[in-house]
Every structure is written in C-alpha cells, then in structure tokens.
Protein backbone atom coordinates (compact mmCIF):
# COMPACT_ATOMS: atom_id res chain seq x y z
CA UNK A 1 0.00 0.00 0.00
CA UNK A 2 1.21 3.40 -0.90
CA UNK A 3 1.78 6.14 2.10
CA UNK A 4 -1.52 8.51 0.78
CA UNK A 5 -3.43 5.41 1.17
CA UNK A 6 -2.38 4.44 4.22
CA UNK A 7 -2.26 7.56 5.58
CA UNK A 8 -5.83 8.08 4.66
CA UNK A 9 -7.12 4.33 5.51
CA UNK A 10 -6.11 4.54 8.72
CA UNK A 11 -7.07 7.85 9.88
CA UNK A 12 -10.97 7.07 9.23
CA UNK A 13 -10.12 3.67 10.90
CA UNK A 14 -9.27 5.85 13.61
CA UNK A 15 -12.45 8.29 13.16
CA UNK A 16 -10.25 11.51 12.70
CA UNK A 17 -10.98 14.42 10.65
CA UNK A 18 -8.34 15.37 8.47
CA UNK A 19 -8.41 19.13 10.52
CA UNK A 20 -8.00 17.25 13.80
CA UNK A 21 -5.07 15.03 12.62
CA UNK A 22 -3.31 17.94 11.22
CA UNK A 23 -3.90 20.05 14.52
CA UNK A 24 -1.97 16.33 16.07
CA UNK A 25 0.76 16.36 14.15
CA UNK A 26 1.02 20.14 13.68
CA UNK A 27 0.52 20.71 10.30
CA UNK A 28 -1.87 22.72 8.04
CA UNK A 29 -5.07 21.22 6.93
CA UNK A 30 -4.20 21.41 3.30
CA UNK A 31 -0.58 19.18 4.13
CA UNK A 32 -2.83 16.29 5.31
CA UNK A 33 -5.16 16.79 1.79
CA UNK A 34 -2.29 17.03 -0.04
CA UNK A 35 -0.33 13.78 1.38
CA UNK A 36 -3.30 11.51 1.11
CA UNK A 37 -3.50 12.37 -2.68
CA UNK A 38 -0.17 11.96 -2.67
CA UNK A 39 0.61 15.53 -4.56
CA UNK A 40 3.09 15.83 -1.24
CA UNK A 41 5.19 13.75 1.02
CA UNK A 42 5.79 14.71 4.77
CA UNK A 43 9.20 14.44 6.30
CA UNK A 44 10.38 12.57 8.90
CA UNK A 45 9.52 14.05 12.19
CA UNK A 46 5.71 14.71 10.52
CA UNK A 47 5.45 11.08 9.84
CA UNK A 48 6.59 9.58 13.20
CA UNK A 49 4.32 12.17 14.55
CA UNK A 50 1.71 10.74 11.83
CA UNK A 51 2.14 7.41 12.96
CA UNK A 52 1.66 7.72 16.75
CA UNK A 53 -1.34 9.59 16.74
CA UNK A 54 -2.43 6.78 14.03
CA UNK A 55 -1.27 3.45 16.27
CA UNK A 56 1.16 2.56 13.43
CA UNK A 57 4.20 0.79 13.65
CA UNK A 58 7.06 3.88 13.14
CA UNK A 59 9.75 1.79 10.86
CA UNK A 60 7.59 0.67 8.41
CA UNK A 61 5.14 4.21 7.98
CA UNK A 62 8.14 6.27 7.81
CA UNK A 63 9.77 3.91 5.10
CA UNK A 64 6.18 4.46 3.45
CA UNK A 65 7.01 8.01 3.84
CA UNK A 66 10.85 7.60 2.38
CA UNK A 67 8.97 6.51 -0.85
CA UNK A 68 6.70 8.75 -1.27
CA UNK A 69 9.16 11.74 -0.58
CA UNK A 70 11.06 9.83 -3.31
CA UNK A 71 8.09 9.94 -6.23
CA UNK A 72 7.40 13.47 -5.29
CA UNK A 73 11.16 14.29 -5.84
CA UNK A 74 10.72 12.49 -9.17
CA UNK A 75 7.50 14.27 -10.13
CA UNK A 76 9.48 17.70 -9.85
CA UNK A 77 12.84 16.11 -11.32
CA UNK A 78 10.94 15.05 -14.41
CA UNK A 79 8.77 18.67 -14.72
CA UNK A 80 11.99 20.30 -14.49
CA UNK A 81 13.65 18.38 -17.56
CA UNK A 82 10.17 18.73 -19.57
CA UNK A 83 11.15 22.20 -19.70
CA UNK A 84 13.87 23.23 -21.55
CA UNK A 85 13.73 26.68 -21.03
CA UNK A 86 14.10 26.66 -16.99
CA UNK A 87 14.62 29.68 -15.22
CA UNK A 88 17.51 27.43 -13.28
CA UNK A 89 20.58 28.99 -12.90
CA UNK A 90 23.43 26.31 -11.85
C-alpha cells in the first residue's frame, strides 16, 4: 500500500478528521489533503508524529514516507527536464 493510502485508511479507521489530525501532528489542513493524494510527502519528524497519533508501527510508515518523498522528488525532477527553457541557474 502506498503512504496517501495508508495515511488516509487509517485515519478514518481511527475516526479523525483530516483538521483534527493535522492540529496532532502540527501541520496545516491542506498538508494532510495534499499527502493523502499523494501531490506531497511529509518528512520525517511529521510522519513519526503521523504514525503515533495513528497506532502505526514507526519503521515501516516512515519507510512508506521515504517513498513517497522519493516519487514526489521524481515528479518535480521530471517537470523540471520537460522544460527546456528553466529559469535554473546552476
């Protein structure tokens, strides 16, 4: 299972609105919309905090995490490249 899915499985398992669990884990409402579409990845700290407050075993929900940050990172990598006329100075 992917971390958005998880993430979002198991916080109605646990009958918490997604402005409650982001209030937990001290985050903005639109982070938690955002990771359980998978459009964003938290980091580290977020998703230990994410995985207390959701009974989840740490290791494995924060190597759920390491991938997602991962296909975000590609997402961006491979917009970059599409353009060839980037504003990116090296």
């Amino acid at each position: 299972m992917q971390f958005s899915d998880t993430l979002k499985t198991n916080r109605k398992l646990n009958n918490i609105t997604q402005e409650n669990l982001a209030k937990k884990v001290m985050v903005s409402i639109a982070k938690i919309k955002d990771m359980e579409v998978g459009r964003t990845a938290p980091d580290l700290i977020t998703a230990k905090r994410l995985a207390n407050v959701l009974k989840l075993d740490e290791r494995s929900f924060m190597e759920l995490a390491l991938v997602a940050q991962a296909k975000v990172a590609r997402v961006a990598l491979d917009d970059i490249i599409s353009k060839p006329n980037s504003s990116l100075t090296l």
